[in-house]
PDB file of N, CA and C in Angstrom:
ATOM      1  N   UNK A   1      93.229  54.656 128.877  1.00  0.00           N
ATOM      2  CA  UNK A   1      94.265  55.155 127.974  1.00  0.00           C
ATOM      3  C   UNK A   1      94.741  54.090 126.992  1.00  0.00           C
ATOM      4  N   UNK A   2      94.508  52.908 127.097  1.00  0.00           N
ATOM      5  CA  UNK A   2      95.396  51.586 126.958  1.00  0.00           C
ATOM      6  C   UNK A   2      93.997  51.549 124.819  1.00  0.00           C
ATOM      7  N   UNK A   3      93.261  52.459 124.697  1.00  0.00           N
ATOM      8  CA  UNK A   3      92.806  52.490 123.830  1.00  0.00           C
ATOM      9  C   UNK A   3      92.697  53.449 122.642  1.00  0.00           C
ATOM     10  N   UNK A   4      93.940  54.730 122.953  1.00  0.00           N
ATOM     11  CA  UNK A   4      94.725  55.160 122.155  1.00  0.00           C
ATOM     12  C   UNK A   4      95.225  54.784 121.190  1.00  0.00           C
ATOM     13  N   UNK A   5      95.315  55.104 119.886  1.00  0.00           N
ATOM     14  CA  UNK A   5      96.207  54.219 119.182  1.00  0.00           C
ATOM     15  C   UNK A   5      96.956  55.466 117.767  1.00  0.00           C
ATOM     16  N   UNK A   6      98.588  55.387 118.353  1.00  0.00           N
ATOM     17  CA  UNK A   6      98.932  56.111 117.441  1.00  0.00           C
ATOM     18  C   UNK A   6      98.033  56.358 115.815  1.00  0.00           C
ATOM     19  N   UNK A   7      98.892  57.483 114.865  1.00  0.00           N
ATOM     20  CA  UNK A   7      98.206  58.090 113.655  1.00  0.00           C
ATOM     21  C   UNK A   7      98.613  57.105 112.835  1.00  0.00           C
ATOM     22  N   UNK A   8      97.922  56.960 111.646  1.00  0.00           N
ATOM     23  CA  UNK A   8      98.931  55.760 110.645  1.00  0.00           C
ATOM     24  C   UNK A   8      99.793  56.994 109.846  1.00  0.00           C
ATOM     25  N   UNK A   9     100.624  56.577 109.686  1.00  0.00           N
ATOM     26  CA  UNK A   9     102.019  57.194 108.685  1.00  0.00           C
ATOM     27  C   UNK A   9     101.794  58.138 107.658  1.00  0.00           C
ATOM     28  N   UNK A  10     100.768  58.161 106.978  1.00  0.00           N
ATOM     29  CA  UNK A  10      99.894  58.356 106.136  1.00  0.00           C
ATOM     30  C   UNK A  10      99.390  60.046 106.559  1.00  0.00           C
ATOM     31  N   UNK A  11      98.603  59.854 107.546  1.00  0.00           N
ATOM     32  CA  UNK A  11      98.160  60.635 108.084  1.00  0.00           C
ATOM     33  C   UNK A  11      98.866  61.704 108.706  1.00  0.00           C
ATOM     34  N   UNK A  12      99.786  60.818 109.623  1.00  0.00           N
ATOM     35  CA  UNK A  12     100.870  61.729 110.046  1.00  0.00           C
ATOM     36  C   UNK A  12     101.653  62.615 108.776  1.00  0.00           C
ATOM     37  N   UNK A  13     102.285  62.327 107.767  1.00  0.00           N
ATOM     38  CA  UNK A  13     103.053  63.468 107.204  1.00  0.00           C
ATOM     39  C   UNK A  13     101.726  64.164 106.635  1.00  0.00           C
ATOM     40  N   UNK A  14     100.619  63.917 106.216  1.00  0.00           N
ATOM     41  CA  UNK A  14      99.411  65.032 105.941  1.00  0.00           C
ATOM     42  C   UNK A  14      99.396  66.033 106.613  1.00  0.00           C
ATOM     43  N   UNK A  15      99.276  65.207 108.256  1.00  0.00           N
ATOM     44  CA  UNK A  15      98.816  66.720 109.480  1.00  0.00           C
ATOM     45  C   UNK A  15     100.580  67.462 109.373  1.00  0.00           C
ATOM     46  N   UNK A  16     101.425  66.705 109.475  1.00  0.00           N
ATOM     47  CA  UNK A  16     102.854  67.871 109.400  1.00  0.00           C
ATOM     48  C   UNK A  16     102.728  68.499 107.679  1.00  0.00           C
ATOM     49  N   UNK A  17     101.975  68.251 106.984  1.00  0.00           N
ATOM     50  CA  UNK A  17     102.098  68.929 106.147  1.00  0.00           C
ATOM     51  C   UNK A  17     101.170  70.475 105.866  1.00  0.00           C
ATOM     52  N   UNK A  18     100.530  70.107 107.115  1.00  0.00           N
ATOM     53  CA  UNK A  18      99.761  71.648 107.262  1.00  0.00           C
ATOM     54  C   UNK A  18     100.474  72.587 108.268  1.00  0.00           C
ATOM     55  N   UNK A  19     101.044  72.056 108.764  1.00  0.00           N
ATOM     56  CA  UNK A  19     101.572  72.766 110.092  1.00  0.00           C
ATOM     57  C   UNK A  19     103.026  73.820 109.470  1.00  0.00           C
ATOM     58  N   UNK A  20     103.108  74.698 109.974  1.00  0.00           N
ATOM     59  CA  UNK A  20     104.431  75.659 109.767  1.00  0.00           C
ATOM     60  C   UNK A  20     105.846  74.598 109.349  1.00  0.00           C
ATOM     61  N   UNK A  21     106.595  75.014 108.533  1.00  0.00           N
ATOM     62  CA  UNK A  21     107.203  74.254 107.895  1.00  0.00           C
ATOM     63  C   UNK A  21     108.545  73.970 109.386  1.00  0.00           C
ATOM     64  N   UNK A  22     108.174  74.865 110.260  1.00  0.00           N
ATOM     65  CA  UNK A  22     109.137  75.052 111.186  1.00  0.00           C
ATOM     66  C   UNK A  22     109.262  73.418 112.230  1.00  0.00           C
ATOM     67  N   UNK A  23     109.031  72.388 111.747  1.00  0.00           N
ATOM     68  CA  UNK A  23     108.373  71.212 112.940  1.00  0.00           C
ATOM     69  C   UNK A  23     109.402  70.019 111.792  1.00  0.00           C
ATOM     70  N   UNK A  24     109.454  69.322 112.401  1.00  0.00           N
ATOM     71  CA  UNK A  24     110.367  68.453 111.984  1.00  0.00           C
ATOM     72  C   UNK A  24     109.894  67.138 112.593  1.00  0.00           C
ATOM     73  N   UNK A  25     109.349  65.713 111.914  1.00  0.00           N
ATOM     74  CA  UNK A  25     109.442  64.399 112.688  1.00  0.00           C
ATOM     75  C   UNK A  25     110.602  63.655 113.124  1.00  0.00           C
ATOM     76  N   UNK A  26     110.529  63.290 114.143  1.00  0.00           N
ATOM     77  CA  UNK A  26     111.311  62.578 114.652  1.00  0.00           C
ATOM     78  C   UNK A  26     111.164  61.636 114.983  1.00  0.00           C
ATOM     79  N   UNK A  27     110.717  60.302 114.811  1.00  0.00           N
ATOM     80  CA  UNK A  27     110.633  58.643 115.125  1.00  0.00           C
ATOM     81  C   UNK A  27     109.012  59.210 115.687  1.00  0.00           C
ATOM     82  N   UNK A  28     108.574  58.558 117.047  1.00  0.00           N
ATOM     83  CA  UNK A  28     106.944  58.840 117.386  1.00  0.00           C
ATOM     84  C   UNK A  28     107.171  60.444 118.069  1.00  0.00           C
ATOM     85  N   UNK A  29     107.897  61.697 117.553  1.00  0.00           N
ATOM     86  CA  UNK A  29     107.045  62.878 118.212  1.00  0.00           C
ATOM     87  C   UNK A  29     107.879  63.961 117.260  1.00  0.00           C
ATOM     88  N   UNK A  30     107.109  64.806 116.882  1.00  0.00           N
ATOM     89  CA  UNK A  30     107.158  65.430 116.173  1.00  0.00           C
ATOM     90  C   UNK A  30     108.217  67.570 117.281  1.00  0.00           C
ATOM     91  N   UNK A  31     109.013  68.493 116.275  1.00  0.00           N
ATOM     92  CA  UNK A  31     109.968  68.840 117.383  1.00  0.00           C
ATOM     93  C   UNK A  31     109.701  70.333 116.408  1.00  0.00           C
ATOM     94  N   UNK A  32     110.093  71.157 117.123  1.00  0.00           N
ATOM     95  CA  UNK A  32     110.420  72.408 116.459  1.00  0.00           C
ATOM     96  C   UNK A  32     111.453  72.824 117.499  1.00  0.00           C
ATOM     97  N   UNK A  33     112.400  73.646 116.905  1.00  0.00           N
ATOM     98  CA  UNK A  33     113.175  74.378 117.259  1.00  0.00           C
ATOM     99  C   UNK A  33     113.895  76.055 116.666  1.00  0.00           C
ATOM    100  N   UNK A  34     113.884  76.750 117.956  1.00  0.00           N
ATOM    101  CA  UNK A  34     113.213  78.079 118.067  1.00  0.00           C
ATOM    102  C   UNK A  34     114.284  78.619 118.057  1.00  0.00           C
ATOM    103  N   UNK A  35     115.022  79.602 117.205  1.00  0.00           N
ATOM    104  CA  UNK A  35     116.201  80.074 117.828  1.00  0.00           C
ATOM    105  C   UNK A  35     115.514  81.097 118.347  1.00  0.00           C
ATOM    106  N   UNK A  36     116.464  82.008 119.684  1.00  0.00           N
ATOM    107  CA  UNK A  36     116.217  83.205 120.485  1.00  0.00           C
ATOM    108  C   UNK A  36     117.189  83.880 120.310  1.00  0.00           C
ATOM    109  N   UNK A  37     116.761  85.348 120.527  1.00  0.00           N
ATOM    110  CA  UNK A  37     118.249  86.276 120.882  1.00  0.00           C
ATOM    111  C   UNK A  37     119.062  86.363 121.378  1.00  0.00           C
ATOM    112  N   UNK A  38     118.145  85.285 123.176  1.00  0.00           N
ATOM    113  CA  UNK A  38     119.086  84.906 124.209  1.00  0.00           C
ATOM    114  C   UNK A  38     118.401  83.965 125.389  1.00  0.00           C
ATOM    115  N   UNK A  39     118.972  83.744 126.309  1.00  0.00           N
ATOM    116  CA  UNK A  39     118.281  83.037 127.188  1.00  0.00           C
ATOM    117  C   UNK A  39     116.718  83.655 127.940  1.00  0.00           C
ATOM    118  N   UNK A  40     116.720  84.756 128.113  1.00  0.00           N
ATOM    119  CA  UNK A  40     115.362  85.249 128.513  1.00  0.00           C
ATOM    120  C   UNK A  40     114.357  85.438 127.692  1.00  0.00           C
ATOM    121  N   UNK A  41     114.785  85.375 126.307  1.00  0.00           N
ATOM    122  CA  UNK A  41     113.741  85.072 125.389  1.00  0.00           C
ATOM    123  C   UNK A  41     113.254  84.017 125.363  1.00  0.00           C
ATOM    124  N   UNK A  42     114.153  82.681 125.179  1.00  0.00           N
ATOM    125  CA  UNK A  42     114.048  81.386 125.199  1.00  0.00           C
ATOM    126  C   UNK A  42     112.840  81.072 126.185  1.00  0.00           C
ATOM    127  N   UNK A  43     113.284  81.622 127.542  1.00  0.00           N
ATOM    128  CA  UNK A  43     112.583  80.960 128.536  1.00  0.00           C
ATOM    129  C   UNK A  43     111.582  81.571 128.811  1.00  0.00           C
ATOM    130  N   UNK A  44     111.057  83.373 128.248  1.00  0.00           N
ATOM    131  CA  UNK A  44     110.236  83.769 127.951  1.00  0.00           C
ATOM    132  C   UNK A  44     108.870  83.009 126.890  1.00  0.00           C
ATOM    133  N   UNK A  45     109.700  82.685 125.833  1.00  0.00           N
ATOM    134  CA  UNK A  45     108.309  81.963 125.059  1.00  0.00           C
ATOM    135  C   UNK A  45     108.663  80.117 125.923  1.00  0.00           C
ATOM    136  N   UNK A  46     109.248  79.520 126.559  1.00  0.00           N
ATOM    137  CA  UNK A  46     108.697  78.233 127.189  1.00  0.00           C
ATOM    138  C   UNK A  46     108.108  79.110 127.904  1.00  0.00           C
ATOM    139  N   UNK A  47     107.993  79.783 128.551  1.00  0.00           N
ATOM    140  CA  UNK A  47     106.527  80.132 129.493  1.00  0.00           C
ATOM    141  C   UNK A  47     105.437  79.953 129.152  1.00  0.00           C
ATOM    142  N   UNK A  48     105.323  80.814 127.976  1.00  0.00           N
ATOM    143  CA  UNK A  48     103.790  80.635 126.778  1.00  0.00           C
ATOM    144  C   UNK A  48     103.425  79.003 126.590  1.00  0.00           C
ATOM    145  N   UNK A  49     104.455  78.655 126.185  1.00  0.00           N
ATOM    146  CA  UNK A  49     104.259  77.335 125.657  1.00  0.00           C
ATOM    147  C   UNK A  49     103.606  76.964 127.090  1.00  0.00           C
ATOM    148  N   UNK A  50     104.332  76.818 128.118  1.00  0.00           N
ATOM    149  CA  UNK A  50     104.067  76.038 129.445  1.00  0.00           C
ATOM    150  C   UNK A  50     102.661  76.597 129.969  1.00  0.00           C
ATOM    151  N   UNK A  51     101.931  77.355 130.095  1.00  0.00           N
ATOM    152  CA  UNK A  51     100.890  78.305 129.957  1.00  0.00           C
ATOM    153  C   UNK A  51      99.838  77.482 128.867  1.00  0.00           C
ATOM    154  N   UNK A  52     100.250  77.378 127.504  1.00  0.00           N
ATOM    155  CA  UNK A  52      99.340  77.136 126.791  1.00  0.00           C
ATOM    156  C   UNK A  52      98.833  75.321 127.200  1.00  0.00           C
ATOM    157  N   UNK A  53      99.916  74.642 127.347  1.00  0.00           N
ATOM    158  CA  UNK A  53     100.006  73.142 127.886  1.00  0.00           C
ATOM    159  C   UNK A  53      98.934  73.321 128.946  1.00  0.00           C
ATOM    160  N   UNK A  54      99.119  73.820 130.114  1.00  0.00           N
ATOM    161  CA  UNK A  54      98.458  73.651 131.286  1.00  0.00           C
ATOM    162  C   UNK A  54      97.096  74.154 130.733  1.00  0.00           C
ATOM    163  N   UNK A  55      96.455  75.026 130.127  1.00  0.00           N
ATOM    164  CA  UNK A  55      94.923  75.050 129.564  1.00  0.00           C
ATOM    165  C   UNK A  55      94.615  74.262 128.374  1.00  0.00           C
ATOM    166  N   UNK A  56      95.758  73.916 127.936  1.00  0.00           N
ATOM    167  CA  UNK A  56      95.285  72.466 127.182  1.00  0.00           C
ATOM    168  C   UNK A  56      95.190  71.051 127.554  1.00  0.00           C
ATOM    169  N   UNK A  57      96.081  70.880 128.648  1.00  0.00           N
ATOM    170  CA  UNK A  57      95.792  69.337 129.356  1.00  0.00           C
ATOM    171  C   UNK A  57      96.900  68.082 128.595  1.00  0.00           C
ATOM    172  N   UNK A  58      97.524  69.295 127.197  1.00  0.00           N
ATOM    173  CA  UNK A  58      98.430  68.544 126.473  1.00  0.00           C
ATOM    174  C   UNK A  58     100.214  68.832 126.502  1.00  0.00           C
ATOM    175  N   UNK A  59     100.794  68.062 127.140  1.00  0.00           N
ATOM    176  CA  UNK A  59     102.334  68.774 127.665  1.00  0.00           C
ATOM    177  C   UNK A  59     103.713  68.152 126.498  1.00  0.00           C
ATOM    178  N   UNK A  60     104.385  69.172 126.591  1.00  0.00           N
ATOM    179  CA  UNK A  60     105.692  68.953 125.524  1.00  0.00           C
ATOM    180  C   UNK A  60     106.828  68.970 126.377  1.00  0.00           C
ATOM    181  N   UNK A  61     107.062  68.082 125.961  1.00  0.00           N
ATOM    182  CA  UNK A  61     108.754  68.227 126.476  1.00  0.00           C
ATOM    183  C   UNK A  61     109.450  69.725 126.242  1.00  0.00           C
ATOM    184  N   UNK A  62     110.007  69.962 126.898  1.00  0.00           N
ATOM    185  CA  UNK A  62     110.725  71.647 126.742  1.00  0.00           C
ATOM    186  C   UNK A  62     112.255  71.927 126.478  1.00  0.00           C
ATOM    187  N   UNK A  63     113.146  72.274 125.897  1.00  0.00           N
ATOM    188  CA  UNK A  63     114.486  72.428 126.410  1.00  0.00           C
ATOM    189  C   UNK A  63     114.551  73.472 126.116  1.00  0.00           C
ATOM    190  N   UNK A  64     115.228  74.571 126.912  1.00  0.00           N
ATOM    191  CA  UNK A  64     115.569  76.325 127.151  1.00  0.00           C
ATOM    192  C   UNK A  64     116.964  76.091 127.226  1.00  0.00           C
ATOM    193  N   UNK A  65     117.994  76.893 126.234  1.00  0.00           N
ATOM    194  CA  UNK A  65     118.962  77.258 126.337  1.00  0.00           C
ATOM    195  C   UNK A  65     119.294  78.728 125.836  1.00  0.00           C
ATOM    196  N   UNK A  66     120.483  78.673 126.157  1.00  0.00           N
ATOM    197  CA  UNK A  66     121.129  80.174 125.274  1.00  0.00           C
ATOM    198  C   UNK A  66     120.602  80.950 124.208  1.00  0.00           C
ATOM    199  N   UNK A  67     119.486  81.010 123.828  1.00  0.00           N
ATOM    200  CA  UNK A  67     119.583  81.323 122.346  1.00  0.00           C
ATOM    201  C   UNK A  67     118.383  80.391 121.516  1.00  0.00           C
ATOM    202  N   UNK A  68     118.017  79.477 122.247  1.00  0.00           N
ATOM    203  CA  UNK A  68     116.812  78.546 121.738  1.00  0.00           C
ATOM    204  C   UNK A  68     116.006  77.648 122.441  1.00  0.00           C
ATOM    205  N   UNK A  69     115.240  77.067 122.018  1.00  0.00           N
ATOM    206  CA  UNK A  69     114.032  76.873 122.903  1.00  0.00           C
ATOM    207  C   UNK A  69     113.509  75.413 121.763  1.00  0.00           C
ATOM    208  N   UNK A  70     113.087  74.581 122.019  1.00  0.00           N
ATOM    209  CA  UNK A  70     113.040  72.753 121.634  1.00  0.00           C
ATOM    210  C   UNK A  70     111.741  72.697 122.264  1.00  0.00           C
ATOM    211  N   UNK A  71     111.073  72.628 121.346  1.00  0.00           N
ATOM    212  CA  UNK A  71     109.353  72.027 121.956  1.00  0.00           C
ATOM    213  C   UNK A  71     109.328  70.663 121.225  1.00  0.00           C
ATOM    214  N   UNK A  72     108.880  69.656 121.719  1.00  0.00           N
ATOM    215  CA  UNK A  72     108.671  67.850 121.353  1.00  0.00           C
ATOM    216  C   UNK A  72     107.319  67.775 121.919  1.00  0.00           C
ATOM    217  N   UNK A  73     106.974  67.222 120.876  1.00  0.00           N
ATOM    218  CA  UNK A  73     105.640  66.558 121.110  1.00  0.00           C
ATOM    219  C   UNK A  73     104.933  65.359 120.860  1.00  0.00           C
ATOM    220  N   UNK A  74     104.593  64.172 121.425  1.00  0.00           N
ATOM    221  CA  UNK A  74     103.980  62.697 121.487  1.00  0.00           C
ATOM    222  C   UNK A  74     102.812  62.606 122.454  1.00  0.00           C
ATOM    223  N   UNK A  75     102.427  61.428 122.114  1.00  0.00           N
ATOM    224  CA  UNK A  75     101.198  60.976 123.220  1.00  0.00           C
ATOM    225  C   UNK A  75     101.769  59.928 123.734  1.00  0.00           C
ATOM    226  N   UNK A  76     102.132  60.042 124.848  1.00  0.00           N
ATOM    227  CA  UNK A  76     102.678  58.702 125.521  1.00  0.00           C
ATOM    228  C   UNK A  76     101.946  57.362 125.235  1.00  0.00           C
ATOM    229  N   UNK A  77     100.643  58.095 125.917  1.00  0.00           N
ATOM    230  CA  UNK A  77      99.191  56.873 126.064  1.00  0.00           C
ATOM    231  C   UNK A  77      99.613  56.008 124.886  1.00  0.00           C
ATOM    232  N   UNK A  78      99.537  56.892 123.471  1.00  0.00           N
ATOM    233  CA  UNK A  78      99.768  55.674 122.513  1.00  0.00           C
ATOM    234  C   UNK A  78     100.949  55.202 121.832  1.00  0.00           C
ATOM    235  N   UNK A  79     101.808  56.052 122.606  1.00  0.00           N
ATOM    236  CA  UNK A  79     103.345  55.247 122.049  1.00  0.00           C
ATOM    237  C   UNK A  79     103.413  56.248 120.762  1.00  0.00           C
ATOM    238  N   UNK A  80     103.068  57.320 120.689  1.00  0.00           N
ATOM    239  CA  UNK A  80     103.511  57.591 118.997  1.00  0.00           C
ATOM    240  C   UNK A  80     102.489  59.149 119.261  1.00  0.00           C
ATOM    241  N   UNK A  81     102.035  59.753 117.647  1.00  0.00           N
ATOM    242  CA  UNK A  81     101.797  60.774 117.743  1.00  0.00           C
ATOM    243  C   UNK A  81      99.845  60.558 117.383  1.00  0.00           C
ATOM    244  N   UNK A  82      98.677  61.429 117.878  1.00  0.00           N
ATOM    245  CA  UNK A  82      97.905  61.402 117.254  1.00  0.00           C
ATOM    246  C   UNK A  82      97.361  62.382 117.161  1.00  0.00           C
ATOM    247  N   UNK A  83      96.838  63.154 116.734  1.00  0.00           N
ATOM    248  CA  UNK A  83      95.897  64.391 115.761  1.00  0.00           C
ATOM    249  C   UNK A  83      96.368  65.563 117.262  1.00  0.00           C
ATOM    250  N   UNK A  84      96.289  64.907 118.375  1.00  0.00           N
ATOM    251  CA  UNK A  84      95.930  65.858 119.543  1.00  0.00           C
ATOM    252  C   UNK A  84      97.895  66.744 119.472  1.00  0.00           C
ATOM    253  N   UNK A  85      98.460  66.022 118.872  1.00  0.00           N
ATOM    254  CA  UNK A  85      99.844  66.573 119.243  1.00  0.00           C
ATOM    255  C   UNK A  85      99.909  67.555 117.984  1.00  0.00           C
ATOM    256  N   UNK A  86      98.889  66.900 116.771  1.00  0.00           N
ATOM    257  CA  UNK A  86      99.658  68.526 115.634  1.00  0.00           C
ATOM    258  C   UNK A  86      98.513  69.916 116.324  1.00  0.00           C
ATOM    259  N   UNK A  87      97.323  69.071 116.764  1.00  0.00           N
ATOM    260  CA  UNK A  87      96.191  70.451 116.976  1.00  0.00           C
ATOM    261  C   UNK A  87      97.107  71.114 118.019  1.00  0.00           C
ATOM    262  N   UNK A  88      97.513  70.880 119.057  1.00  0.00           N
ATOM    263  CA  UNK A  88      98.442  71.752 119.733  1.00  0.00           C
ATOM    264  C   UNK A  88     100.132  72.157 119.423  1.00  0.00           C
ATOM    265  N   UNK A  89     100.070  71.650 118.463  1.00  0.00           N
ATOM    266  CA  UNK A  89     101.759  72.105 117.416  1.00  0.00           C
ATOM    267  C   UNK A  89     101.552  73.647 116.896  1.00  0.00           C
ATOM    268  N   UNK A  90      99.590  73.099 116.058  1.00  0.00           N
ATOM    269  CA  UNK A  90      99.429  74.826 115.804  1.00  0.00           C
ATOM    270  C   UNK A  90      99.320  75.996 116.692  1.00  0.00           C
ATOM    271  N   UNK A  91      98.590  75.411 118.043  1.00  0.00           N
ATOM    272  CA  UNK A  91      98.472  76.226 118.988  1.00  0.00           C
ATOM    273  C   UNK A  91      99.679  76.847 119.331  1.00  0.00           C
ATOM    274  N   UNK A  92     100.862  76.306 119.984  1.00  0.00           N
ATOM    275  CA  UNK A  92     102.105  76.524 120.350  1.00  0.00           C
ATOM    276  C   UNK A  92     102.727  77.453 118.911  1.00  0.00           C
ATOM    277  N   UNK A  93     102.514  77.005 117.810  1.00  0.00           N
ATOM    278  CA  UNK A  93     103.111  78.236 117.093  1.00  0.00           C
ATOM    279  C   UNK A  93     102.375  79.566 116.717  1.00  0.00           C
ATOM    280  N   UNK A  94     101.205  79.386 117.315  1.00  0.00           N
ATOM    281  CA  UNK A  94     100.071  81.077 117.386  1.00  0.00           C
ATOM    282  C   UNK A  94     100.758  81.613 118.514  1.00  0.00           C
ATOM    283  N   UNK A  95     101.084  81.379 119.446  1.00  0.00           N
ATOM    284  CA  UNK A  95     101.859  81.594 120.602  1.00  0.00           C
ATOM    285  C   UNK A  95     103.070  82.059 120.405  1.00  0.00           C
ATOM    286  N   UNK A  96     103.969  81.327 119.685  1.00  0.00           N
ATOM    287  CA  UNK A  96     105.128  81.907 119.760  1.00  0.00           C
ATOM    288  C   UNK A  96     105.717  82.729 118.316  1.00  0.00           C
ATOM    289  N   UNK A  97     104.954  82.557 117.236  1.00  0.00           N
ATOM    290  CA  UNK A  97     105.344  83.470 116.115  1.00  0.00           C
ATOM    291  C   UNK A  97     104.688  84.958 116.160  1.00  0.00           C
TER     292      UNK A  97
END
């Protein structure tokens, strides 16, 4: 793992610039946030999400509340973000839009 190496800067706002305008950077991981109708929606689509993670091998941080739902995404391995976190940014939003 120790041969990971985050995206250069460059690159990174390119790949967020294809992705649904819905994703936002944040220092090394990139975030969307979902409003819901209510809590069983919320935790209805983290299911999907959590579902899509486990057949991808690639996991997001999650937060489910009242009304919305916080997907984050980084590569630990490299301290920052690389190609593998927007290819599953798109995935996660085929899923939940």
């Amino acid at each position: 793992h120790g041969d990971i190496q985050p995206l250069p800067e460059a690159e990174v706002e390119e790949l967020l610039g294809h992705l649904a305008g819905a994703w936002d950077r944040s220092g090394p991981l990139i975030r969307r946030h979902i409003q819901t109708r209510n809590f069983a929606q919320a935790f209805a689509l983290a299911t999907r999400v959590a579902l899509l993670a486990e057949r991808e091998g690639h996991h997001p941080e999650l937060q489910v509340g009242w009304g919305h739902l916080v997907v984050e995404l980084t590569t630990h391995a490299a301290g920052g973000l690389t190609r593998n976190d927007f290819i599953m940014a798109a995935k996660v939003d085929r899923v939940i839009d």
